[in-house]
C-alpha atoms as a PDB file:
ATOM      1  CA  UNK A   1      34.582 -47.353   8.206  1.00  0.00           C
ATOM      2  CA  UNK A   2      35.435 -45.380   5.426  1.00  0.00           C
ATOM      3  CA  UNK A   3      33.291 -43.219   3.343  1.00  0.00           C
ATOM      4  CA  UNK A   4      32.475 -44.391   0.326  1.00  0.00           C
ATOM      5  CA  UNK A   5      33.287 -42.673  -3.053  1.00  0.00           C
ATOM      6  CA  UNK A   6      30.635 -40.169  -4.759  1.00  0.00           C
ATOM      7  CA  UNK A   7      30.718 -42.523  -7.853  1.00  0.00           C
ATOM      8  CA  UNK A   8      29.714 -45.688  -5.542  1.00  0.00           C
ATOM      9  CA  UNK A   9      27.014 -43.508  -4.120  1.00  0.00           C
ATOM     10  CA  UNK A  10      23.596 -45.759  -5.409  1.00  0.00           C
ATOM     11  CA  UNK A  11      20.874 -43.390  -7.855  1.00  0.00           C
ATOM     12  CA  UNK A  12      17.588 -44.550  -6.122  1.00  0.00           C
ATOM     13  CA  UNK A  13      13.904 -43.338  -6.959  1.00  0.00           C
ATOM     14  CA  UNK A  14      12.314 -41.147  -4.636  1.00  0.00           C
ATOM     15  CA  UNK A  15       9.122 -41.338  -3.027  1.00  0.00           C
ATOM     16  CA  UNK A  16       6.254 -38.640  -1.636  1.00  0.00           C
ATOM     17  CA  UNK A  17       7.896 -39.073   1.413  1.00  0.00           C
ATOM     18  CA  UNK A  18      11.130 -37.710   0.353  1.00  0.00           C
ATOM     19  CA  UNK A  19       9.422 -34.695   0.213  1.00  0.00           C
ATOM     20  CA  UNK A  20      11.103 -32.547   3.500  1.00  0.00           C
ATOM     21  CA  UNK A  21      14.699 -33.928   2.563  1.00  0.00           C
ATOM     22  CA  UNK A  22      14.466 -32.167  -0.955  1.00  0.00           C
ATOM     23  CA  UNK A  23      13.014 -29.353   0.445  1.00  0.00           C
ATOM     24  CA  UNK A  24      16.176 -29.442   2.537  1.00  0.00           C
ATOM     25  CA  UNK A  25      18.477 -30.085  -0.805  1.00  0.00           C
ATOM     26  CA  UNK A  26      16.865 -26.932  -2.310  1.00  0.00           C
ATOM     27  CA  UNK A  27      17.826 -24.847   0.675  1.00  0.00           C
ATOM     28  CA  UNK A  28      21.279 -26.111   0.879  1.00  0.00           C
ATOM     29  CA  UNK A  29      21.486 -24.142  -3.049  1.00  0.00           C
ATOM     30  CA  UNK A  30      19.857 -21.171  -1.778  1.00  0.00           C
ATOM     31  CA  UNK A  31      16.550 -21.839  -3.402  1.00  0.00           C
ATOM     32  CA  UNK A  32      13.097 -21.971  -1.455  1.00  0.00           C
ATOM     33  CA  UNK A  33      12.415 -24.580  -0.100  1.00  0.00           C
ATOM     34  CA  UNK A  34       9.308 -24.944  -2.040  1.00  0.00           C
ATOM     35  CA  UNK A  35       7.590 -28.202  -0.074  1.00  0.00           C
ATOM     36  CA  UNK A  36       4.119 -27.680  -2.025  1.00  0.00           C
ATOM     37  CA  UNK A  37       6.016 -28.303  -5.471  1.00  0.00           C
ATOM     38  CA  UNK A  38       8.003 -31.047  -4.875  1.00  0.00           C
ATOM     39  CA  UNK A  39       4.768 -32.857  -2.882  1.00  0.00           C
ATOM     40  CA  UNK A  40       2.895 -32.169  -6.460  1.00  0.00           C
ATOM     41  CA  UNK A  41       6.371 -33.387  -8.273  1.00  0.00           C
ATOM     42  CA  UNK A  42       7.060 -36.478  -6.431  1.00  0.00           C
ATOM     43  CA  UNK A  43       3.239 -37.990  -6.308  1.00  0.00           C
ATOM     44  CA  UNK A  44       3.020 -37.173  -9.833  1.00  0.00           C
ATOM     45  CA  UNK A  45       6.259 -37.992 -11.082  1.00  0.00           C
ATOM     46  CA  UNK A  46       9.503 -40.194 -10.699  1.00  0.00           C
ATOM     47  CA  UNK A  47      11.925 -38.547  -8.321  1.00  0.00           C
ATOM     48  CA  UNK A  48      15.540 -39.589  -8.484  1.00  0.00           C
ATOM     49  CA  UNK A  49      18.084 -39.184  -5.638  1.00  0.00           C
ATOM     50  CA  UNK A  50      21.525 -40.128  -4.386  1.00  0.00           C
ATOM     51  CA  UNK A  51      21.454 -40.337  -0.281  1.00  0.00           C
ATOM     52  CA  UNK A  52      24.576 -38.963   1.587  1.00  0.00           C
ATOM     53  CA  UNK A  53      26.412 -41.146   3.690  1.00  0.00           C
ATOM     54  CA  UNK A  54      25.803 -38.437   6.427  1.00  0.00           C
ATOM     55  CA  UNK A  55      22.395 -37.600   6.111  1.00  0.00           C
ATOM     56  CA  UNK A  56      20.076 -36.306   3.652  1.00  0.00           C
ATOM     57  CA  UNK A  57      20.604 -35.661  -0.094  1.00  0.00           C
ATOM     58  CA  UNK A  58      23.849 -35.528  -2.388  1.00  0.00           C
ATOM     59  CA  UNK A  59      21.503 -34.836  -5.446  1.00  0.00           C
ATOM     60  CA  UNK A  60      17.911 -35.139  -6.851  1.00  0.00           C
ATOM     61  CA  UNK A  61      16.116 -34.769  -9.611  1.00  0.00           C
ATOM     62  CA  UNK A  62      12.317 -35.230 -10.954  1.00  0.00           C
ATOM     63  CA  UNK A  63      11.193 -36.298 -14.256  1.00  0.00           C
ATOM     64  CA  UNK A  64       7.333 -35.949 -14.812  1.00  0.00           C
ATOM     65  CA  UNK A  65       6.210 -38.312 -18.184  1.00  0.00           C
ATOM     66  CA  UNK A  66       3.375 -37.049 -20.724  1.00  0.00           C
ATOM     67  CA  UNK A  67       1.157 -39.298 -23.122  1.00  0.00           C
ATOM     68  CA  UNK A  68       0.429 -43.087 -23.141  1.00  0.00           C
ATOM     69  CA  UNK A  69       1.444 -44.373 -19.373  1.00  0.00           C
ATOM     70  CA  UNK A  70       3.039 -47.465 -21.662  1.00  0.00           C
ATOM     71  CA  UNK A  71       4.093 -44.845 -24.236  1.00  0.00           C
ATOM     72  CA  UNK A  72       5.069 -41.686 -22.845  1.00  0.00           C
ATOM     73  CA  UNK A  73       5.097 -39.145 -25.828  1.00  0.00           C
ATOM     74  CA  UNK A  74       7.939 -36.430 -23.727  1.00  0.00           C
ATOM     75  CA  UNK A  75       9.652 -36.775 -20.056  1.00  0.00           C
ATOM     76  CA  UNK A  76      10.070 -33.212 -19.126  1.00  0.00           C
ATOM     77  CA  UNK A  77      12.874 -33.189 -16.205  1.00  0.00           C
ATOM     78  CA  UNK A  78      13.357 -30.845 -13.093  1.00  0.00           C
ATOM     79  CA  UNK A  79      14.476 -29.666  -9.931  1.00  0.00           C
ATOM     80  CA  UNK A  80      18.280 -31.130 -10.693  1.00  0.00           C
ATOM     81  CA  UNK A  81      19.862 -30.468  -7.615  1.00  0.00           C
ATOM     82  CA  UNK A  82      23.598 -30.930  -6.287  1.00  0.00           C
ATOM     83  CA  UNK A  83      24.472 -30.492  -2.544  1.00  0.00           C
ATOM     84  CA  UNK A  84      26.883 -27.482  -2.481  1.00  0.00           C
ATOM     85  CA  UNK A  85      29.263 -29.769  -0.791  1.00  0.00           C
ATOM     86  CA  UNK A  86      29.164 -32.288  -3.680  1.00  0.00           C
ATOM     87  CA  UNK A  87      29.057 -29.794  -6.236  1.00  0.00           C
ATOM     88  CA  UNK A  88      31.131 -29.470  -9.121  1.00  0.00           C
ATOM     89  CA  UNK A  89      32.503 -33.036  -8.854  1.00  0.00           C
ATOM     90  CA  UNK A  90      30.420 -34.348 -11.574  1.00  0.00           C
ATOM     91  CA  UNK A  91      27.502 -35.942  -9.790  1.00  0.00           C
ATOM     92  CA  UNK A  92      24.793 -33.437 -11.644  1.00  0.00           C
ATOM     93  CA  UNK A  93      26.009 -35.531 -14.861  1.00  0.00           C
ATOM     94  CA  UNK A  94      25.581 -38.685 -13.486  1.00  0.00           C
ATOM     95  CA  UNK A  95      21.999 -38.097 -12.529  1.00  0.00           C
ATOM     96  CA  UNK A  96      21.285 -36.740 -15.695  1.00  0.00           C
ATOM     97  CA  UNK A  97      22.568 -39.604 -17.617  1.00  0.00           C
ATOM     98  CA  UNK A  98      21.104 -42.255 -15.587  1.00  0.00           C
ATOM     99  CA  UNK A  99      17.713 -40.089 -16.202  1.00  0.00           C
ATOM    100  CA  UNK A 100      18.517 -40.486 -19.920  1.00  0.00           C
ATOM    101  CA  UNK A 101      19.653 -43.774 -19.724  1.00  0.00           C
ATOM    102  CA  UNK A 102      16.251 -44.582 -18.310  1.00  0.00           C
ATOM    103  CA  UNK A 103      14.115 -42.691 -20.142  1.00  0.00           C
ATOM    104  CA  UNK A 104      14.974 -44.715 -22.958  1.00  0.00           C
ATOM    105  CA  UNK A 105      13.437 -43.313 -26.978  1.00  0.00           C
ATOM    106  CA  UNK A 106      11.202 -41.150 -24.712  1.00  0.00           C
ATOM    107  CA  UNK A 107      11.621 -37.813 -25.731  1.00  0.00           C
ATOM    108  CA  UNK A 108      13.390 -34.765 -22.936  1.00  0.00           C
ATOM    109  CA  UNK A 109      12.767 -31.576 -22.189  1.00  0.00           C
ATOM    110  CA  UNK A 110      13.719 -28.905 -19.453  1.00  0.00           C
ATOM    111  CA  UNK A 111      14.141 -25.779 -18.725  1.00  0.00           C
ATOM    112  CA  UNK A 112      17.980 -24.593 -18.105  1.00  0.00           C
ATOM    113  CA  UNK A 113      19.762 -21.398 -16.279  1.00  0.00           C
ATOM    114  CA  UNK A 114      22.291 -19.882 -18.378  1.00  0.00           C
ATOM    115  CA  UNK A 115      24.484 -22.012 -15.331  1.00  0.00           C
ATOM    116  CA  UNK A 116      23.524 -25.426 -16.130  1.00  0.00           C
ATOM    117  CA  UNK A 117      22.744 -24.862 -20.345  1.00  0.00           C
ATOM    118  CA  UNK A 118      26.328 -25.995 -20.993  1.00  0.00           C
ATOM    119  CA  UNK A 119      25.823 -29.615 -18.692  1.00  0.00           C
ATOM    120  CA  UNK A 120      22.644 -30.123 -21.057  1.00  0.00           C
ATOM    121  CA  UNK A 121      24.265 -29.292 -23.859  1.00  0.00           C
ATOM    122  CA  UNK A 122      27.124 -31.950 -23.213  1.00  0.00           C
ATOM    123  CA  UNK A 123      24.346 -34.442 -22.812  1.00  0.00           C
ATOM    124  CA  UNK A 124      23.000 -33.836 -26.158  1.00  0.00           C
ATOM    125  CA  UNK A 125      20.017 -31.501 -25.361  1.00  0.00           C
ATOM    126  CA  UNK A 126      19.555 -28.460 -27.663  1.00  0.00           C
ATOM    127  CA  UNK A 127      18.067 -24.838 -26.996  1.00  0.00           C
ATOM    128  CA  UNK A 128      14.850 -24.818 -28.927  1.00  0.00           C
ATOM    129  CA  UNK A 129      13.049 -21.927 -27.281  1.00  0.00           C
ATOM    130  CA  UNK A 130      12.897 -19.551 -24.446  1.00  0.00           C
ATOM    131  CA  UNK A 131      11.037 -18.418 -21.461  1.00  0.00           C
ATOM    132  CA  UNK A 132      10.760 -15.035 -19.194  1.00  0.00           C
ATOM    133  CA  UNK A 133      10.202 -15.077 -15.649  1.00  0.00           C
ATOM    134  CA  UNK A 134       8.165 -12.085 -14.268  1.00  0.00           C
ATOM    135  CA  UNK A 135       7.174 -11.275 -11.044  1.00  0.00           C
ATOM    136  CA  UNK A 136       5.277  -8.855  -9.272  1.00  0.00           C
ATOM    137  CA  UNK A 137       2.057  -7.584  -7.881  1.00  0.00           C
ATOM    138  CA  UNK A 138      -0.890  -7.389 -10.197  1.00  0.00           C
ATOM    139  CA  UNK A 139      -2.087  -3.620 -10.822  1.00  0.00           C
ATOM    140  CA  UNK A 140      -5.713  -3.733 -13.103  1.00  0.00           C
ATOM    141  CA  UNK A 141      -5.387  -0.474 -15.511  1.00  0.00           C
ATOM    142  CA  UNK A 142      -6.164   0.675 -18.941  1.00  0.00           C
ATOM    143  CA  UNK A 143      -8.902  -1.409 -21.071  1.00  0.00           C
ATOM    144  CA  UNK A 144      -8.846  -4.429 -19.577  1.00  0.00           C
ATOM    145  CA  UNK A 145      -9.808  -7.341 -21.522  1.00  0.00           C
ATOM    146  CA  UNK A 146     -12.925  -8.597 -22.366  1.00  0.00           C
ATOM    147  CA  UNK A 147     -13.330 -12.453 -22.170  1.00  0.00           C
ATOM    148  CA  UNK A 148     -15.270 -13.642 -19.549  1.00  0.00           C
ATOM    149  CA  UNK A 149     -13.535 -16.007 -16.757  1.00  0.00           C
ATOM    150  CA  UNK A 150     -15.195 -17.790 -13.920  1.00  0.00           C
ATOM    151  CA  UNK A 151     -13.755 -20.390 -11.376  1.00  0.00           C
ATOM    152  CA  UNK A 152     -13.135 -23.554 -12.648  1.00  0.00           C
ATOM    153  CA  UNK A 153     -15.627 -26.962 -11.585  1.00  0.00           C
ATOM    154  CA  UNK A 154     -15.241 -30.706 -11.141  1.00  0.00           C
ATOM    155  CA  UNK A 155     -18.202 -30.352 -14.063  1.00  0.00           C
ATOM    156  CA  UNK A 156     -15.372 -28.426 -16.246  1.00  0.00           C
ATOM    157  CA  UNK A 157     -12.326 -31.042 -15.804  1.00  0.00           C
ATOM    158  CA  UNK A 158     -13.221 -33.388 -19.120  1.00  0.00           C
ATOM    159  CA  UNK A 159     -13.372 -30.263 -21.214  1.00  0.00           C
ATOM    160  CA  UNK A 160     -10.037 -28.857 -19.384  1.00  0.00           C
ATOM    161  CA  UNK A 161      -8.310 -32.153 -20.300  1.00  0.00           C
ATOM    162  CA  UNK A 162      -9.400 -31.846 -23.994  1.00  0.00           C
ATOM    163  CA  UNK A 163      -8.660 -28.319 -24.495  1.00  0.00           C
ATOM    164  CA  UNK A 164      -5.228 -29.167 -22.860  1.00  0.00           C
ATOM    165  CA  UNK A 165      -3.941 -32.324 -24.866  1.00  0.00           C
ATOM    166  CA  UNK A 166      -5.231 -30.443 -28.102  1.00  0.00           C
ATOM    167  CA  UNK A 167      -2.592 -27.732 -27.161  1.00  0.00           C
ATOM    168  CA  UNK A 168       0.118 -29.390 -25.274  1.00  0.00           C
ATOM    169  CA  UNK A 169      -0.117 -32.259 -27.866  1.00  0.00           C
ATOM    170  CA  UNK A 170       0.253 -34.885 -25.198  1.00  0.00           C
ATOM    171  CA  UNK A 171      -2.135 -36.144 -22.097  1.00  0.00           C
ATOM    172  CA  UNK A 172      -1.277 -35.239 -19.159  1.00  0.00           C
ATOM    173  CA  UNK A 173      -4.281 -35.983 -16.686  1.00  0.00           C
ATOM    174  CA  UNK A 174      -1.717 -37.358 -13.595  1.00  0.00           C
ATOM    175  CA  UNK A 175      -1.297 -33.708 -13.293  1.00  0.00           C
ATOM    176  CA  UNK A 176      -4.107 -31.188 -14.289  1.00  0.00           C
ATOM    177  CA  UNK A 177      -6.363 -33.873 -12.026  1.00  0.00           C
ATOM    178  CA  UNK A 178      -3.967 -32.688  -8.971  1.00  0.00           C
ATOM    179  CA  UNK A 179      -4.596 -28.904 -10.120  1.00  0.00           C
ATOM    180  CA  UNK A 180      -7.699 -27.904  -7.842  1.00  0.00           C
ATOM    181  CA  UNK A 181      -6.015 -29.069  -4.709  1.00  0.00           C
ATOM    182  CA  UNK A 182      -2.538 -27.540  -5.524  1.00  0.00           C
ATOM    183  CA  UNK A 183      -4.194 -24.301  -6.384  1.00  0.00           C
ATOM    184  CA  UNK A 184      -5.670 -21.356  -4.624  1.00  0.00           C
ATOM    185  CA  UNK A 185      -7.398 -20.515  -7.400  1.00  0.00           C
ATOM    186  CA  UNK A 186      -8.516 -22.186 -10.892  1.00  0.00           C
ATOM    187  CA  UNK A 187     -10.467 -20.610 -13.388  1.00  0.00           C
ATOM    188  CA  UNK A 188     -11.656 -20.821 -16.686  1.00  0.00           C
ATOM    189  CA  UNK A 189     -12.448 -18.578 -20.168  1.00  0.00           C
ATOM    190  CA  UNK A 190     -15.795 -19.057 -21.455  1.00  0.00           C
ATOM    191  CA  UNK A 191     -17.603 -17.849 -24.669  1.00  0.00           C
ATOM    192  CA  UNK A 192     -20.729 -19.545 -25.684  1.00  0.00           C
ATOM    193  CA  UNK A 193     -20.696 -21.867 -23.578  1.00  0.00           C
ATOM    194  CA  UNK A 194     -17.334 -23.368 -24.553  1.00  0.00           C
ATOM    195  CA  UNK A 195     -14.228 -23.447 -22.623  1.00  0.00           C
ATOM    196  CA  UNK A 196     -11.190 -21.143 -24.234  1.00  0.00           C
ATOM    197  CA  UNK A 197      -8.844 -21.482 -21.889  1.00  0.00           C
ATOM    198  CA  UNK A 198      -7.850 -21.770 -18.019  1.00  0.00           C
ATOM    199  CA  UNK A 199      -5.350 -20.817 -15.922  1.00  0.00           C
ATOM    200  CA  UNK A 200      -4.248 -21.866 -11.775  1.00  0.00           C
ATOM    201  CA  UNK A 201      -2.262 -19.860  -9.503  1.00  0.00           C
ATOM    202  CA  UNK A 202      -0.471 -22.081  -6.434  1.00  0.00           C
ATOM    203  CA  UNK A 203       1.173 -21.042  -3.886  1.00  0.00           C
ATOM    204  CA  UNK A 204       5.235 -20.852  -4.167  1.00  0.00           C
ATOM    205  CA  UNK A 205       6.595 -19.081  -1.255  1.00  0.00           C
ATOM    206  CA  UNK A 206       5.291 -16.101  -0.547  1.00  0.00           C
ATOM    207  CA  UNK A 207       4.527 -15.715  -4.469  1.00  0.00           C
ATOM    208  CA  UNK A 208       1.075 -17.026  -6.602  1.00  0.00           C
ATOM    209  CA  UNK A 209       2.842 -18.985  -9.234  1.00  0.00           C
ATOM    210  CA  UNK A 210       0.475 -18.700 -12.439  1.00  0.00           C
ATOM    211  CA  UNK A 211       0.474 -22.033 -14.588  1.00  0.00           C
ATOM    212  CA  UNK A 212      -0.300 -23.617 -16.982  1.00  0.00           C
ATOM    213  CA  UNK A 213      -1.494 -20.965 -18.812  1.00  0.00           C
ATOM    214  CA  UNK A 214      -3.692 -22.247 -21.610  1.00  0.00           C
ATOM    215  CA  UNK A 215      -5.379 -19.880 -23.896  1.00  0.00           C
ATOM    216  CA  UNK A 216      -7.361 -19.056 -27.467  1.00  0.00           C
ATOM    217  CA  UNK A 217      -5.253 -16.081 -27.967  1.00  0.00           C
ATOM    218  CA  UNK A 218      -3.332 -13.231 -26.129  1.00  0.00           C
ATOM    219  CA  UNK A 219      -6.585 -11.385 -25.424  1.00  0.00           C
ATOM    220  CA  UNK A 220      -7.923 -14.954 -23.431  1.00  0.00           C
ATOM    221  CA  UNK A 221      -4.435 -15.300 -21.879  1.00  0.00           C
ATOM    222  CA  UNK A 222      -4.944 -11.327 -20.158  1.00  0.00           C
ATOM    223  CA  UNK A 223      -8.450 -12.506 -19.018  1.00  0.00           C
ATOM    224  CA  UNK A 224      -6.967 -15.022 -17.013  1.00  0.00           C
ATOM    225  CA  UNK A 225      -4.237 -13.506 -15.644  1.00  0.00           C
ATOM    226  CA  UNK A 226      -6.341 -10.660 -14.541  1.00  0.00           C
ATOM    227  CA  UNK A 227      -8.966 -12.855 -13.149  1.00  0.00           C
ATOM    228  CA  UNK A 228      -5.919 -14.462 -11.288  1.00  0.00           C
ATOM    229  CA  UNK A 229      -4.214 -10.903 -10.552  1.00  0.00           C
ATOM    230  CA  UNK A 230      -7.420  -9.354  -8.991  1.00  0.00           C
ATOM    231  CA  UNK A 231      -8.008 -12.026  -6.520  1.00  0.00           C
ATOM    232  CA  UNK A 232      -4.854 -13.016  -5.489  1.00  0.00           C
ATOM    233  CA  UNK A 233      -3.004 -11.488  -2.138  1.00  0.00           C
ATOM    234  CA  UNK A 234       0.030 -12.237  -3.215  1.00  0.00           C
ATOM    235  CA  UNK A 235       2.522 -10.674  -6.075  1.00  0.00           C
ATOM    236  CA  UNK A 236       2.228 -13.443  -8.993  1.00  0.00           C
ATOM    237  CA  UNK A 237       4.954 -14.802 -10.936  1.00  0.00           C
ATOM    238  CA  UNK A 238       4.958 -17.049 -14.428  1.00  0.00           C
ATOM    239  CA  UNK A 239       7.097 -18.242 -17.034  1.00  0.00           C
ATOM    240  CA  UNK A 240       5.976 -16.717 -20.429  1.00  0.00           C
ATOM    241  CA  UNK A 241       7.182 -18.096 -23.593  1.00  0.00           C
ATOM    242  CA  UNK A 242       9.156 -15.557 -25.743  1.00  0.00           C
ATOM    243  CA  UNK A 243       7.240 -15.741 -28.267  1.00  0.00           C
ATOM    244  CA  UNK A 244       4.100 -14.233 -27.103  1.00  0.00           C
ATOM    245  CA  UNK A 245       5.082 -10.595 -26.815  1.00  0.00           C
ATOM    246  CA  UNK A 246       2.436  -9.030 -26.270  1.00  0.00           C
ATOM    247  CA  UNK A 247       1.294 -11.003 -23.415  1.00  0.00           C
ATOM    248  CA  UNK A 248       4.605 -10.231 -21.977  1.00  0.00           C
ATOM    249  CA  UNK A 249       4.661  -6.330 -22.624  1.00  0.00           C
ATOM    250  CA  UNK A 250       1.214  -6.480 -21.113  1.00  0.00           C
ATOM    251  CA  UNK A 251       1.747  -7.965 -17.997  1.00  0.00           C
ATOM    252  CA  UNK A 252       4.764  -5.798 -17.315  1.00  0.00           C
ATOM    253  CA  UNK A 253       2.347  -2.835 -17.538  1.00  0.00           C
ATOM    254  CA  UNK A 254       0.280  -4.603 -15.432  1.00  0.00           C
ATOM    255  CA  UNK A 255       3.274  -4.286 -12.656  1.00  0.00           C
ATOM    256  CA  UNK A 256       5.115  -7.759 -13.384  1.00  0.00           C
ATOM    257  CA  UNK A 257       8.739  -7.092 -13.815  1.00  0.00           C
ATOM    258  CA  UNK A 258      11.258  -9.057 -15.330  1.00  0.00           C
ATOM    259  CA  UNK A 259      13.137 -11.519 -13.700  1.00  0.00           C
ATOM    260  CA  UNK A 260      15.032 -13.947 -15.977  1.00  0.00           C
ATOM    261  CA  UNK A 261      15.229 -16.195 -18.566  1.00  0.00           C
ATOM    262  CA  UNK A 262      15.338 -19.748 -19.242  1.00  0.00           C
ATOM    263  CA  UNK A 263      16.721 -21.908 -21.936  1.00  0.00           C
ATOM    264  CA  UNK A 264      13.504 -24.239 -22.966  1.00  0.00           C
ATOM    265  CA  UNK A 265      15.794 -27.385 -24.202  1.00  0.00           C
ATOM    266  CA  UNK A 266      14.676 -30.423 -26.226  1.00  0.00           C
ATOM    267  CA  UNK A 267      16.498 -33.982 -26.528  1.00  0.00           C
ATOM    268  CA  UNK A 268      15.671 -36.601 -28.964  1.00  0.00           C
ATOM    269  CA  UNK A 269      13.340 -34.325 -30.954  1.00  0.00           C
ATOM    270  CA  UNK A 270      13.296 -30.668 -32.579  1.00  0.00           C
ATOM    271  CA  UNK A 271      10.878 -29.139 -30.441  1.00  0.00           C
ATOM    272  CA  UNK A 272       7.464 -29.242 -28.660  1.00  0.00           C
ATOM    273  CA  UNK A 273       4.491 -30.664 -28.995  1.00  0.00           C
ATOM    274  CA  UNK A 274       1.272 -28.962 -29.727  1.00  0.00           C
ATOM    275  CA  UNK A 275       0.308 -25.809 -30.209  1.00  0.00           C
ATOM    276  CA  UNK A 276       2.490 -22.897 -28.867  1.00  0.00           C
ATOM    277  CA  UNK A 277       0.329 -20.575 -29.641  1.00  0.00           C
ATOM    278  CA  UNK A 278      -2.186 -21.261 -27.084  1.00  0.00           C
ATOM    279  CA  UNK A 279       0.328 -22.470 -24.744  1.00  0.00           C
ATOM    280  CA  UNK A 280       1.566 -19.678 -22.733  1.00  0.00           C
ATOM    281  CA  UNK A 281       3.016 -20.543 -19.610  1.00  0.00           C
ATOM    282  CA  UNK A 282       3.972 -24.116 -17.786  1.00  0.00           C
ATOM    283  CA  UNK A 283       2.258 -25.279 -14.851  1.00  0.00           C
ATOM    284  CA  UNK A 284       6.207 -25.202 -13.536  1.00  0.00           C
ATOM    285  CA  UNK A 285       9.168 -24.990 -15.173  1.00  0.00           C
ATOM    286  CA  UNK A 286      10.235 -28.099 -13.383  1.00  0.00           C
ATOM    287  CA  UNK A 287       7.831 -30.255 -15.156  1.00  0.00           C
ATOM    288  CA  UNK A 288       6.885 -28.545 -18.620  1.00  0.00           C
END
């Protein structure tokens, strides 16, 4: 029997149980395997996959939807993987445009490498921001902030969700209601009694991933991290948007190196929703 062609190959939609053969997919690219995010990705979101013929995965991707279940407001897409076998033979292009093709007048956004910008770019997505990755092990120094943080309680989640769609602009329960079990640790700002911000850190590897990262202002944003920093065991790593500075010249005094950066790229509108300027890093980059 002979094999079939790539282009014949079916797109299907992944499932929670698909979880080990993406894991698999992102090890065949030399990424972690990173189980724990694509469990969160999968039950929260719509995976999309082409099988291989010989076993496992020729490609995947996961698009996570924000707003009105009926009427989602943004799609944010991730985790767009090729097998290194398959790659560079156009299949990364299908996906993406059945994605689009699907996601209908919903709005896109991801997060590119300088690698993959161009693909997007062909597709009609277009850079309308910019991220940093840092990474390291938290080291308290110096005047730390001030604003007090405490760990987060099923009695905080309705004023979480509020705070959150104010500044992300969109609802996006499905996935802050999965935060306490995907994190190690969950915490909130709190002055007078009112909720300022909150930050998680999960577990990626052998890192504390911190995100989202929803804050007042920069000096609520430090409170958070360092509440995170101080307790975690492991060296913590987040996504900052560009734009906050002096978030981002803090926490590399704070021992958090830079990494890299990522395109943040918008189809189908100019930018955003809500309020960057409380929004400082992405629960992943994977899914906005």
């Amino acid at each position: 029997m002979s094999t079939p062609s790539l282009s014949a190959l079916p797109i299907r939609r992944l499932t929670p149980q698909g979880v080990s053969a993406c894991a698999d997919l992102s090890e065949n690219r030399g990424w972690p395997r990173e189980d724990h995010k694509w469990s969160l990705l999968l039950s929260a979101g719509t995976g999309y996959g082409i099988d291989d013929p010989e076993g496992g995965l020729v490609a995947a991707c996961v698009v996570t939807e924000y707003g009105l279940p009926e009427q989602p407001g943004l799609a944010a897409i991730g985790m767009v993987l090729v097998a290194e076998r398959h790659a560079r033979q156009g299949v990364g292009l299908r996906l993406m445009r059945h994605v689009i093709e699907e996601a209908g007048t919903t709005p896109l956004t991801l997060h590119a490498t300088p690698y993959g910008q161009p693909l997007y770019e062909q597709l009609g997505f277009k850079t309308t921001g910019r991220a940093e990755m840092v990474r390291g092990r938290f080291t308290p120094g110096g005047q730390e902030p001030q604003v007090p943080t405490r760990p987060a309680t099923a009695e905080d989640l309705p004023a979480i969700l509020r705070l959150d769609t104010e500044v992300f602009g969109l609802d996006r329960t499905h996935m802050l209601t999965r935060l306490p079990a995907f994190s190690d640790l969950f915490r909130v700002a709190e002055l007078d009694g009112e909720i300022v911000g909150y930050a998680s850190a999960w577990p990626n590897m052998e890192t504390h991933v911190v995100g989202p990262l929803i804050a007042r202002d920069t000096e609520t944003a430090k409170s958070l991290i360092a509440s995170l920093g101080t307790r975690s065991d492991r060296p913590l790593r987040t996504d900052i948007d560009v734009r906050h500075e002096e978030l981002l010249a803090w926490v590399k005094e704070r021992g958090l190196a830079p990494v890299s950066f990522n395109a943040v790229m918008t189809c189908g509108i100019s930018g955003l929703p809500g309020d960057w300027t409380r929004r400082f890093a992405p629960l992943t980059v994977a899914a906005g």
